[in-house]
N, C-alpha and C. Protein backbone atom coordinates (compact mmCIF):
# COMPACT_ATOMS: atom_id res chain seq x y z
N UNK A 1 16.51 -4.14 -4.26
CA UNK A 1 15.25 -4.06 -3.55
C UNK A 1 14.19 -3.65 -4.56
N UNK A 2 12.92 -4.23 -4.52
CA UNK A 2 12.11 -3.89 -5.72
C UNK A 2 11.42 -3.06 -5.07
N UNK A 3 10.20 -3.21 -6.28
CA UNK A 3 8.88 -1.67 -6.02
C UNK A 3 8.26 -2.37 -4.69
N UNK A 4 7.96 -3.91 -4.82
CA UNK A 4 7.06 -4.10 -3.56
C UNK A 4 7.15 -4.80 -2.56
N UNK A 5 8.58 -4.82 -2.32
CA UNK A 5 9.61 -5.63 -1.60
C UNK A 5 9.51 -4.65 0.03
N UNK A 6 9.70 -5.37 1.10
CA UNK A 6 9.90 -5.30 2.08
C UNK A 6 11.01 -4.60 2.43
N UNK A 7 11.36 -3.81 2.93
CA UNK A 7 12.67 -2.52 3.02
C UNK A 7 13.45 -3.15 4.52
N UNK A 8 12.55 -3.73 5.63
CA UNK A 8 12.96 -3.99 6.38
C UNK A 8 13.08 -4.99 7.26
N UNK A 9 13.50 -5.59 8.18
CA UNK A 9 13.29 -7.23 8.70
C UNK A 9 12.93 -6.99 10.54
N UNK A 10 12.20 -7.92 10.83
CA UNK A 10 11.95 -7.84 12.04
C UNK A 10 10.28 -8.15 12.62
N UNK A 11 9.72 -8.73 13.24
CA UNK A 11 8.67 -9.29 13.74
C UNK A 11 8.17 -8.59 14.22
N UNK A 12 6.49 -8.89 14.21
CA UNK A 12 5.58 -7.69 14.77
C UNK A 12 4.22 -8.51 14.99
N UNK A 13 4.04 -8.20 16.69
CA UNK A 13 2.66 -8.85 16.80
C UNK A 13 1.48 -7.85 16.76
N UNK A 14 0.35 -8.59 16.35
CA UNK A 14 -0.65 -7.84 15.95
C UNK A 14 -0.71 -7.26 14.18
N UNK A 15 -0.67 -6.04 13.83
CA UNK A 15 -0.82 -5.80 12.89
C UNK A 15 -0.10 -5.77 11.50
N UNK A 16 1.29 -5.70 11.54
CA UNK A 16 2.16 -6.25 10.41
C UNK A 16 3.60 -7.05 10.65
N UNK A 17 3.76 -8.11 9.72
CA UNK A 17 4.55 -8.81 9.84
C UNK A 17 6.01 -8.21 10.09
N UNK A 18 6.40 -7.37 9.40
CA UNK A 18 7.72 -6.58 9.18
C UNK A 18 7.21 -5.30 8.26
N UNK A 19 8.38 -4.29 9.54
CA UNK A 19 7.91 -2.92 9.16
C UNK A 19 8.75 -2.09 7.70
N UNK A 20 8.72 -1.22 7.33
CA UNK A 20 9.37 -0.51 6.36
C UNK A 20 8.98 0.43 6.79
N UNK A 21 10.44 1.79 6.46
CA UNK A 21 10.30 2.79 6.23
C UNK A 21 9.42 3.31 6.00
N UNK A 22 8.76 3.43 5.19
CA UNK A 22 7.50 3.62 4.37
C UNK A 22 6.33 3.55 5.05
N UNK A 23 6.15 3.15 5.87
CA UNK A 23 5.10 2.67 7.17
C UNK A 23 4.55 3.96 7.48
N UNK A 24 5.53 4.79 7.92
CA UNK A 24 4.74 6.31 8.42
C UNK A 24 4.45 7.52 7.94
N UNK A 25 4.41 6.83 6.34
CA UNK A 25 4.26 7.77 5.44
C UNK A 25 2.78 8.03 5.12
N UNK A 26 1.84 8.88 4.09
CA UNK A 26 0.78 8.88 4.33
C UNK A 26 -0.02 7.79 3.29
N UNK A 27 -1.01 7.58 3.41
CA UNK A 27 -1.41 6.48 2.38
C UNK A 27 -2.32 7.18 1.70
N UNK A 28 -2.60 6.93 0.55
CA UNK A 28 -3.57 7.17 -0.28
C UNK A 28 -4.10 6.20 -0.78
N UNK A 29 -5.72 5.89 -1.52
CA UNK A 29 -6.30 4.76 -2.18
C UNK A 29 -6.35 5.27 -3.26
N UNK A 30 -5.89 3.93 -4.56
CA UNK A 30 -6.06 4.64 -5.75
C UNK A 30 -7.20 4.03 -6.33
N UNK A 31 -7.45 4.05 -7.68
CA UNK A 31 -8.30 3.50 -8.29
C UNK A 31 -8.10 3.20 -9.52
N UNK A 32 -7.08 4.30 -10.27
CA UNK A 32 -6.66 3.97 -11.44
C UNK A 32 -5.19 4.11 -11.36
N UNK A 33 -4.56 4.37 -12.75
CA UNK A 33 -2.82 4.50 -12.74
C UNK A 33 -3.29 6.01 -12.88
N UNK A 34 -4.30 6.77 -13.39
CA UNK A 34 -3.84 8.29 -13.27
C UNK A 34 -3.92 8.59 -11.74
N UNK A 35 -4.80 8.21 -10.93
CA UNK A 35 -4.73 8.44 -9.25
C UNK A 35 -3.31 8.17 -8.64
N UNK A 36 -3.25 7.06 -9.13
CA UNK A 36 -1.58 6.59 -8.40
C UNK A 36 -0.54 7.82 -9.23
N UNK A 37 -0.65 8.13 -10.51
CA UNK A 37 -0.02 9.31 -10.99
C UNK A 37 -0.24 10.72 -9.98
N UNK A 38 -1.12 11.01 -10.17
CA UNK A 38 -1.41 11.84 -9.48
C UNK A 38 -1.02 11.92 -7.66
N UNK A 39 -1.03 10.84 -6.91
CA UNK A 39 -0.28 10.80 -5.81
C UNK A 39 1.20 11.09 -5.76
N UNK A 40 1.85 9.97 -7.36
CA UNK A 40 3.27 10.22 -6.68
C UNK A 40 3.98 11.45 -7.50
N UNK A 41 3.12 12.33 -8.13
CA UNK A 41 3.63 13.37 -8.39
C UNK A 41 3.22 14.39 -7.27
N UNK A 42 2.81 14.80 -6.80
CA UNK A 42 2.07 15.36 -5.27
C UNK A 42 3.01 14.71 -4.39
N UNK A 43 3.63 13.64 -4.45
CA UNK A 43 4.75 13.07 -3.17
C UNK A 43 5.86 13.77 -3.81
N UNK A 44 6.09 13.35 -5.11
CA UNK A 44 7.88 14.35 -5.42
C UNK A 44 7.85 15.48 -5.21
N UNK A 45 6.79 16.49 -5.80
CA UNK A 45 6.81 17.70 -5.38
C UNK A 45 6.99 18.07 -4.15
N UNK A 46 6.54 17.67 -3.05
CA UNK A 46 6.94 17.75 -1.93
C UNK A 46 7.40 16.83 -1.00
N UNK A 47 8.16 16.35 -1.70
CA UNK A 47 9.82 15.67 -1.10
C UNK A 47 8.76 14.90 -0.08
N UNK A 48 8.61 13.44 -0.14
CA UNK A 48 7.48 12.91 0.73
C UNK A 48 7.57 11.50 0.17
N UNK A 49 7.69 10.68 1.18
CA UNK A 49 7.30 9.62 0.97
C UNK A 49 5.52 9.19 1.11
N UNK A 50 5.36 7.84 0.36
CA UNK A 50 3.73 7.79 0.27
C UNK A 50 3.49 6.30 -0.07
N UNK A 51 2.20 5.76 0.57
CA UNK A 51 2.13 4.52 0.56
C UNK A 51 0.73 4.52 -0.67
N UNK A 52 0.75 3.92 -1.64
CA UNK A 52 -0.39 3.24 -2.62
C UNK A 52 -1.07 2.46 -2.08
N UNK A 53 -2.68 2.77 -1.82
CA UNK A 53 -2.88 0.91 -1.14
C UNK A 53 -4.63 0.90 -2.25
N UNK A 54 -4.90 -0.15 -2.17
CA UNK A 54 -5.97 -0.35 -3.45
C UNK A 54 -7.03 0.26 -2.26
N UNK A 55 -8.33 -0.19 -3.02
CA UNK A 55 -9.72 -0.38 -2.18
C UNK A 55 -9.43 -1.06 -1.55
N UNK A 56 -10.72 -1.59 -0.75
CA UNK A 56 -11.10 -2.58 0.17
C UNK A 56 -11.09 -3.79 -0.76
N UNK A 57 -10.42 -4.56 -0.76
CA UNK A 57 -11.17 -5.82 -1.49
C UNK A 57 -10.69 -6.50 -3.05
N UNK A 58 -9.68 -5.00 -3.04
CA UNK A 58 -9.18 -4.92 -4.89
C UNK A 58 -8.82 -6.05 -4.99
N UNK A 59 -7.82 -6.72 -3.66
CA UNK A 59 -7.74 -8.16 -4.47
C UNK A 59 -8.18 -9.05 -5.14
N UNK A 60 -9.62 -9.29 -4.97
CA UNK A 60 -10.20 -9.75 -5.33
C UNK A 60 -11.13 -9.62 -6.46
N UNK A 61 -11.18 -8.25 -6.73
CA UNK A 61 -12.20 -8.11 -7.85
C UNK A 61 -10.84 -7.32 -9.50
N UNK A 62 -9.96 -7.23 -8.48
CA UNK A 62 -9.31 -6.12 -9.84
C UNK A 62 -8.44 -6.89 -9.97
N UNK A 63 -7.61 -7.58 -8.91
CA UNK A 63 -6.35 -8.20 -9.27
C UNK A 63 -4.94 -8.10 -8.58
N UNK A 64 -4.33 -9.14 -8.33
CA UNK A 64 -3.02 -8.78 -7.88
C UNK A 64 -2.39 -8.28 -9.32
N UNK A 65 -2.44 -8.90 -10.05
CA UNK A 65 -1.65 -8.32 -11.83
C UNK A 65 -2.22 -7.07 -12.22
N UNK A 66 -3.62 -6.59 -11.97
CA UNK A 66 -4.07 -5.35 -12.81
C UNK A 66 -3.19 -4.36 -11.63
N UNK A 67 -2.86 -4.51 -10.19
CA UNK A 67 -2.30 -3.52 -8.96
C UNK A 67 -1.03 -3.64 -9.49
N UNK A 68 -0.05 -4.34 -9.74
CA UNK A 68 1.09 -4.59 -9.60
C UNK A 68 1.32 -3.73 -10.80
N UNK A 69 0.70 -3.70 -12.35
CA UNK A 69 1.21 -2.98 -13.66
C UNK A 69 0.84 -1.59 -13.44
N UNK A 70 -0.30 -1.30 -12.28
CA UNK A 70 -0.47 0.37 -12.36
C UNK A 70 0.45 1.01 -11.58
N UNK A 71 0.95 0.10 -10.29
CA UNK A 71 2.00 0.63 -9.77
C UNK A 71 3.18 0.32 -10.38
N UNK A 72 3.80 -0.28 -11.45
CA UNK A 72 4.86 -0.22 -12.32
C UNK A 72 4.94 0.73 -12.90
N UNK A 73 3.43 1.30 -13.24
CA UNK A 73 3.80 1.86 -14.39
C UNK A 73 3.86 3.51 -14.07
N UNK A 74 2.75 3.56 -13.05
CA UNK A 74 3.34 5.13 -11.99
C UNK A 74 4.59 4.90 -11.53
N UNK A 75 5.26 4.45 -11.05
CA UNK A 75 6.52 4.27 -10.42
C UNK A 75 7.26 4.46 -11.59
N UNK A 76 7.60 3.93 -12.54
CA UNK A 76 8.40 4.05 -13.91
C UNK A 76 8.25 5.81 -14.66
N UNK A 77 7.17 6.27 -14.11
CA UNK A 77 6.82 8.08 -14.37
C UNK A 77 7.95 8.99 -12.93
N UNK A 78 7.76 8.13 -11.91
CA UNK A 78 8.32 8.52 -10.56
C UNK A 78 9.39 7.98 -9.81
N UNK A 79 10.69 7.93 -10.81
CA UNK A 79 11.47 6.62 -9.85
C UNK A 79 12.00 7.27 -9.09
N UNK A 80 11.99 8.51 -8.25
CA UNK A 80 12.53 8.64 -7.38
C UNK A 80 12.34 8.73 -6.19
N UNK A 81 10.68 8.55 -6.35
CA UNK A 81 9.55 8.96 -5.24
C UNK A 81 9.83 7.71 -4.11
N UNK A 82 9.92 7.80 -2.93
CA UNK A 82 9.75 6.66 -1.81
C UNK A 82 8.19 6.27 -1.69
N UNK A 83 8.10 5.14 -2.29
CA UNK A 83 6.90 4.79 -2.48
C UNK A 83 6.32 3.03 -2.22
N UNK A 84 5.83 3.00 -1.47
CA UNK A 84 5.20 1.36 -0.97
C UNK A 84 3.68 1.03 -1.68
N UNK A 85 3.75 -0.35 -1.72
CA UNK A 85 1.98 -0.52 -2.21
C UNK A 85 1.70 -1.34 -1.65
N UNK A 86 0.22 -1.12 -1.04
CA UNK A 86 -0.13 -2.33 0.08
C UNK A 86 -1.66 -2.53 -1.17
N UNK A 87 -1.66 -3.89 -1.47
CA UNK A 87 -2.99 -4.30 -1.87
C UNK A 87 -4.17 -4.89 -1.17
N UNK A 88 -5.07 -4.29 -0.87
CA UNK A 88 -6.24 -5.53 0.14
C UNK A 88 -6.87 -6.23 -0.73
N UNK A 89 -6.60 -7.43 0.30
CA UNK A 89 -7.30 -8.55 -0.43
C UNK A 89 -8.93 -9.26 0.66
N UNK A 90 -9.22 -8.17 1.84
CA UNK A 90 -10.35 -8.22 2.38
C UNK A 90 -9.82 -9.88 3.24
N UNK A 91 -11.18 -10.23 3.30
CA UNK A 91 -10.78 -11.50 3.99
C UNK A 91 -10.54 -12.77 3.43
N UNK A 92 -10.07 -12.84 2.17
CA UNK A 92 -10.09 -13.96 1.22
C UNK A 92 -8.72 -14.16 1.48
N UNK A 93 -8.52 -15.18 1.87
CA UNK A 93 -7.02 -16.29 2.19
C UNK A 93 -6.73 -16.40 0.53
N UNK A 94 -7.38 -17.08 -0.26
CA UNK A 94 -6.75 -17.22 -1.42
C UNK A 94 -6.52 -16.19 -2.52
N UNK A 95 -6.84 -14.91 -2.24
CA UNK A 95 -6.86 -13.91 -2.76
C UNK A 95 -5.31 -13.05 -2.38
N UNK A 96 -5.03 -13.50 -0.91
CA UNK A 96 -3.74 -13.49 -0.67
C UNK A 96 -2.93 -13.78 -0.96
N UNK A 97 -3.18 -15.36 -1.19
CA UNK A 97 -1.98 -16.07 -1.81
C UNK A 97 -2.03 -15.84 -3.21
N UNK A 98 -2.95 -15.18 -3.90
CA UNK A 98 -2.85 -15.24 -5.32
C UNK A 98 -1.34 -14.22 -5.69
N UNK A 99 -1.70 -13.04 -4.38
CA UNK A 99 -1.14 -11.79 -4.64
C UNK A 99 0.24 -12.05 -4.17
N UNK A 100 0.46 -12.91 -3.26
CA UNK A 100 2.24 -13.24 -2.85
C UNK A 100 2.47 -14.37 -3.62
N UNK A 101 1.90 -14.94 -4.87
CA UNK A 101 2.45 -15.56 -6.02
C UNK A 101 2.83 -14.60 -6.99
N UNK A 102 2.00 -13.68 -7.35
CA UNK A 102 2.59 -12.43 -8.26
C UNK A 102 3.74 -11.52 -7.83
N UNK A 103 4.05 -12.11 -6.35
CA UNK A 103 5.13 -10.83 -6.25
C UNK A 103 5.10 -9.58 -5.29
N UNK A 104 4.00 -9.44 -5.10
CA UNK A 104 3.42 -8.39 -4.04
C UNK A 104 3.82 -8.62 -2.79
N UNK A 105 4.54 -7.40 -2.03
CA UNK A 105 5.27 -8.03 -0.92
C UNK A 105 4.22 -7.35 0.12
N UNK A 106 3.48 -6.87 0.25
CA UNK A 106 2.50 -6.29 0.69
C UNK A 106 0.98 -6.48 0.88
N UNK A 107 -0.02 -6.95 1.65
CA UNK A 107 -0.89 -7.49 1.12
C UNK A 107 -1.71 -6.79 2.64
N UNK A 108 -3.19 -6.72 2.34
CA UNK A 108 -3.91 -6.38 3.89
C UNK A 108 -4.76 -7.51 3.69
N UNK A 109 -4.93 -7.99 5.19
CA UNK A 109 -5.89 -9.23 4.82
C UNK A 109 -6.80 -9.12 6.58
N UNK A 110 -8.26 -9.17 5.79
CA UNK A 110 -9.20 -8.86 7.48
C UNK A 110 -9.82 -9.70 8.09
N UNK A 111 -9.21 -11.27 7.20
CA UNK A 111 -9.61 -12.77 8.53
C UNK A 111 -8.42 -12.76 9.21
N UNK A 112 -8.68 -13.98 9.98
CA UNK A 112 -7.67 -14.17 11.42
C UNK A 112 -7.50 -15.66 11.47
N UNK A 113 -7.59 -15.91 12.68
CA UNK A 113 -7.38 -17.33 12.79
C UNK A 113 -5.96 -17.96 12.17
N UNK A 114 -6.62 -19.23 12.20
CA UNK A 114 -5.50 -20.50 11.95
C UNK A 114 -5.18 -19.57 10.48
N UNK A 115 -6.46 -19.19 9.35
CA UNK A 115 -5.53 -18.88 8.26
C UNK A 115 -4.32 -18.00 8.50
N UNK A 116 -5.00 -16.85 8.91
CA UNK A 116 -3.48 -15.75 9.60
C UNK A 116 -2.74 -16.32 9.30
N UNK A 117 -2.69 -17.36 10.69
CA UNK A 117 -1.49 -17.99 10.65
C UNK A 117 -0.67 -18.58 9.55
N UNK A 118 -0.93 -19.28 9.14
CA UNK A 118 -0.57 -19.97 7.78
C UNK A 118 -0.31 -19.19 6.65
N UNK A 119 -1.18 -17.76 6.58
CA UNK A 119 -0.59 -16.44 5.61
C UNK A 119 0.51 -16.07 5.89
N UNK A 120 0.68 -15.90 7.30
CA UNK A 120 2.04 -14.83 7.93
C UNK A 120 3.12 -15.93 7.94
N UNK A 121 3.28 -16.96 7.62
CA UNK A 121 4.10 -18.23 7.55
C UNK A 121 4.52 -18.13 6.28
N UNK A 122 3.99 -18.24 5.20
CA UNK A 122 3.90 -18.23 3.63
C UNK A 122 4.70 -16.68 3.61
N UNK A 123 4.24 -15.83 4.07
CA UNK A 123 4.62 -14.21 3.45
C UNK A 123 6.13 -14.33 4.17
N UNK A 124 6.33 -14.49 5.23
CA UNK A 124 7.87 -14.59 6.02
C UNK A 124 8.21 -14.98 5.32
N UNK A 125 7.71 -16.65 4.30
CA UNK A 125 9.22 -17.13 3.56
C UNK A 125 9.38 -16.72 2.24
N UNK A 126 8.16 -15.40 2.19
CA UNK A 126 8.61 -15.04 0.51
C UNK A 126 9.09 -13.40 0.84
N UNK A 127 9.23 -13.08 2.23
CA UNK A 127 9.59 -11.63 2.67
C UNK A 127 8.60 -10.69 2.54
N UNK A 128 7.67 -11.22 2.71
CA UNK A 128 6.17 -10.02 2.41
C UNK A 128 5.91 -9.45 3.76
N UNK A 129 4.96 -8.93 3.60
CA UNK A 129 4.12 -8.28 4.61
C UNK A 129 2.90 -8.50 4.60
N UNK A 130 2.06 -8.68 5.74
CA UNK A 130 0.61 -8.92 5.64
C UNK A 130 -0.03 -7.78 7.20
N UNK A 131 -0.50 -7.25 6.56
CA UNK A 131 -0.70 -6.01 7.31
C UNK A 131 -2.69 -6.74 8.10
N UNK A 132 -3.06 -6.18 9.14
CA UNK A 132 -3.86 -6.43 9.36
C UNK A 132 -4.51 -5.35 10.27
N UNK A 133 -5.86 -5.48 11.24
CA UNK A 133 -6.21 -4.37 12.17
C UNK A 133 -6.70 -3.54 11.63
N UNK A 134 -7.16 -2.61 12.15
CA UNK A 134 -8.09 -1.65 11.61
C UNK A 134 -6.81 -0.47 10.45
N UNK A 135 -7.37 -0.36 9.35
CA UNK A 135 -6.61 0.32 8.40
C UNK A 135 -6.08 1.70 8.83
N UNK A 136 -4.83 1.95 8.55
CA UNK A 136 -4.44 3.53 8.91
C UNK A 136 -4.97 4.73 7.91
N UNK A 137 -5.06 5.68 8.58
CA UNK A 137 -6.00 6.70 7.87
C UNK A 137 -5.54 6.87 6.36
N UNK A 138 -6.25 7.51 5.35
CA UNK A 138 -6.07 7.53 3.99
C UNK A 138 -6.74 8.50 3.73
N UNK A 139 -6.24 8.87 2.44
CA UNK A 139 -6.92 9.72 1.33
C UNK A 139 -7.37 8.57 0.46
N UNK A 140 -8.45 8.99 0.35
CA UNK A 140 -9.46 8.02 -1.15
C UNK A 140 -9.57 8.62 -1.85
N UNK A 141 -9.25 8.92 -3.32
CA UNK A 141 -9.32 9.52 -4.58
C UNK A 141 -10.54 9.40 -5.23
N UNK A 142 -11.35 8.26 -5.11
CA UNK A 142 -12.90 7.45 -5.53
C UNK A 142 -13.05 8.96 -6.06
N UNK A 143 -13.93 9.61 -5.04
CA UNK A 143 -14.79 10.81 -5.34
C UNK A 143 -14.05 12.01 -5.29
N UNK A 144 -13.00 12.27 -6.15
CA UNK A 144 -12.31 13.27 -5.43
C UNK A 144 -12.36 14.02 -7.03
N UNK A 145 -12.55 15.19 -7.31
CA UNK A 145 -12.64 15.71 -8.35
C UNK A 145 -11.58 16.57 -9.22
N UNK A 146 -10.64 16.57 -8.52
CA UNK A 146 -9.17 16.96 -8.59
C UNK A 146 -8.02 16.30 -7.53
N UNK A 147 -8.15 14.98 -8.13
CA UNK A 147 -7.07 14.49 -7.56
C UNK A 147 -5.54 14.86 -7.10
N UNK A 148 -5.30 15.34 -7.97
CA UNK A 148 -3.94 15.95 -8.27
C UNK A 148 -4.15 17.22 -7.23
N UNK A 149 -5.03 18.30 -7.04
CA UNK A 149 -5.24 18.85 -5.47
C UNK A 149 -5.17 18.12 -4.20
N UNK A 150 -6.14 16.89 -4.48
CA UNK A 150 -6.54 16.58 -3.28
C UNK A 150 -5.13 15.92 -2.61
N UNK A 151 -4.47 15.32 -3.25
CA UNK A 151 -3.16 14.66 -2.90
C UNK A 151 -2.12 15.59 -2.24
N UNK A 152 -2.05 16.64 -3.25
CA UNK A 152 -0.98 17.65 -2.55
C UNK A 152 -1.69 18.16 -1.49
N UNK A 153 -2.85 18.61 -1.33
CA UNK A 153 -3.25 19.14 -0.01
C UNK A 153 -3.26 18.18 1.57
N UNK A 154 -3.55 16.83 0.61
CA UNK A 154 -3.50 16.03 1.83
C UNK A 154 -2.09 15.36 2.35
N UNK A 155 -1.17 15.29 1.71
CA UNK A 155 0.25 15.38 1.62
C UNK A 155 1.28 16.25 2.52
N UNK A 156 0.26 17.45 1.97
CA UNK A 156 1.31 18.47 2.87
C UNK A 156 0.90 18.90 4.14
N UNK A 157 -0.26 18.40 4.66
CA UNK A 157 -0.87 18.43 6.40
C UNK A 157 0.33 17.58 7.02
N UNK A 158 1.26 16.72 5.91
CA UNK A 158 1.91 15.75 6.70
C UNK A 158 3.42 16.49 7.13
N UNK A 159 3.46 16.91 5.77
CA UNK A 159 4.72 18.26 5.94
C UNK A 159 4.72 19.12 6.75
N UNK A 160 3.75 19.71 7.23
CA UNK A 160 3.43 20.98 8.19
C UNK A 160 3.75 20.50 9.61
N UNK A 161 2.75 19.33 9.56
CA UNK A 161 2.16 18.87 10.78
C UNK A 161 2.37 17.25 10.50
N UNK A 162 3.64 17.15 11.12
CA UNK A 162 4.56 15.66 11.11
C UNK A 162 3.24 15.00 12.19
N UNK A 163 3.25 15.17 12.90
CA UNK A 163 2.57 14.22 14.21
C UNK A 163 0.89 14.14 14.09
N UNK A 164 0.58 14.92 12.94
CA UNK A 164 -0.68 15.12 13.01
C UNK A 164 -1.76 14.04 12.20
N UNK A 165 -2.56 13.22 12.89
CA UNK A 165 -3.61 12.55 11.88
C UNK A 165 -3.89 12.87 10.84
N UNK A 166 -4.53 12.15 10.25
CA UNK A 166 -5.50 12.62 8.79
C UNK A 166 -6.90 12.23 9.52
């Protein structure tokens, strides 16, 4: 099973194709590989699974290849951490497919329609996921001035307080 491989099988209407483990873990947005560092050391320390997911839009402006080597390369610092990466690729259909040609089993995408369709067709036969609907809550690192705080603090609301929002 790889870094951005699908953990689990099974159909889902509305917002993601097939669920994983990893699903109800907390998400964070990164921006660089020290942010994504900084998350999944804040997840090992406290025994925690944690989902990576880019900006809004990274697909498109940063890359399915520049997402895929920062989460290699945090993950390769953290292999023990339970860790998922969802990349958005906003509403660009081909920005999708760029990212389930590289490998990315994970992708958020915020058109609909016939494309949907034809995405969630393509990702089933490469085992991806295409997540959609309004995004689940996050930590954003963007403005955060101690990342490496902000992660463990926001991390461990999840530890305390299993049922509780962000």
């Amino acid at each position: 099973m790889g870094l951005l491989q699908s953990h689990g099988r099974g159909g889902g209407a509305g917002g993601i194709a097939r669920l994983s483990p990893v699903r109800a873990a907390r998400r964070i947005i990164i921006h660089s590989l020290a942010d994504a560092r900084a998350a999944l050391a804040a997840a090992q320390e406290l025994r925690v699974p944690v989902v990576l997911a880019s900006a809004v839009g990274a697909g498109g402006y940063a890359g399915a290849m520049w997402f895929n080597a920062v989460i290699e390369a945090a993950r390769a610092d953290f292999p023990t951490v339970p860790v998922a990466a969802i990349l958005d690729c906003a509403g660009e259909a081909g920005t999708v497919l760029n990212a389930l040609r590289h490998g990315l089993k994970r992708v958020r995408f915020s058109g609909g329609g016939a494309a949907l369709k034809r995405l969630r067709d393509i990702a089933g036969q490469l085992d991806a996921e295409i997540e959609t609907g309004k995004p689940p809550p996050a930590l954003d690192l963007l403005h955060e001035s101690d990342p490496d705080a902000a992660c463990r603090r926001y991390l461990r609301q999840r530890t305390r307080h299993r049922g509780a929002k962000a």
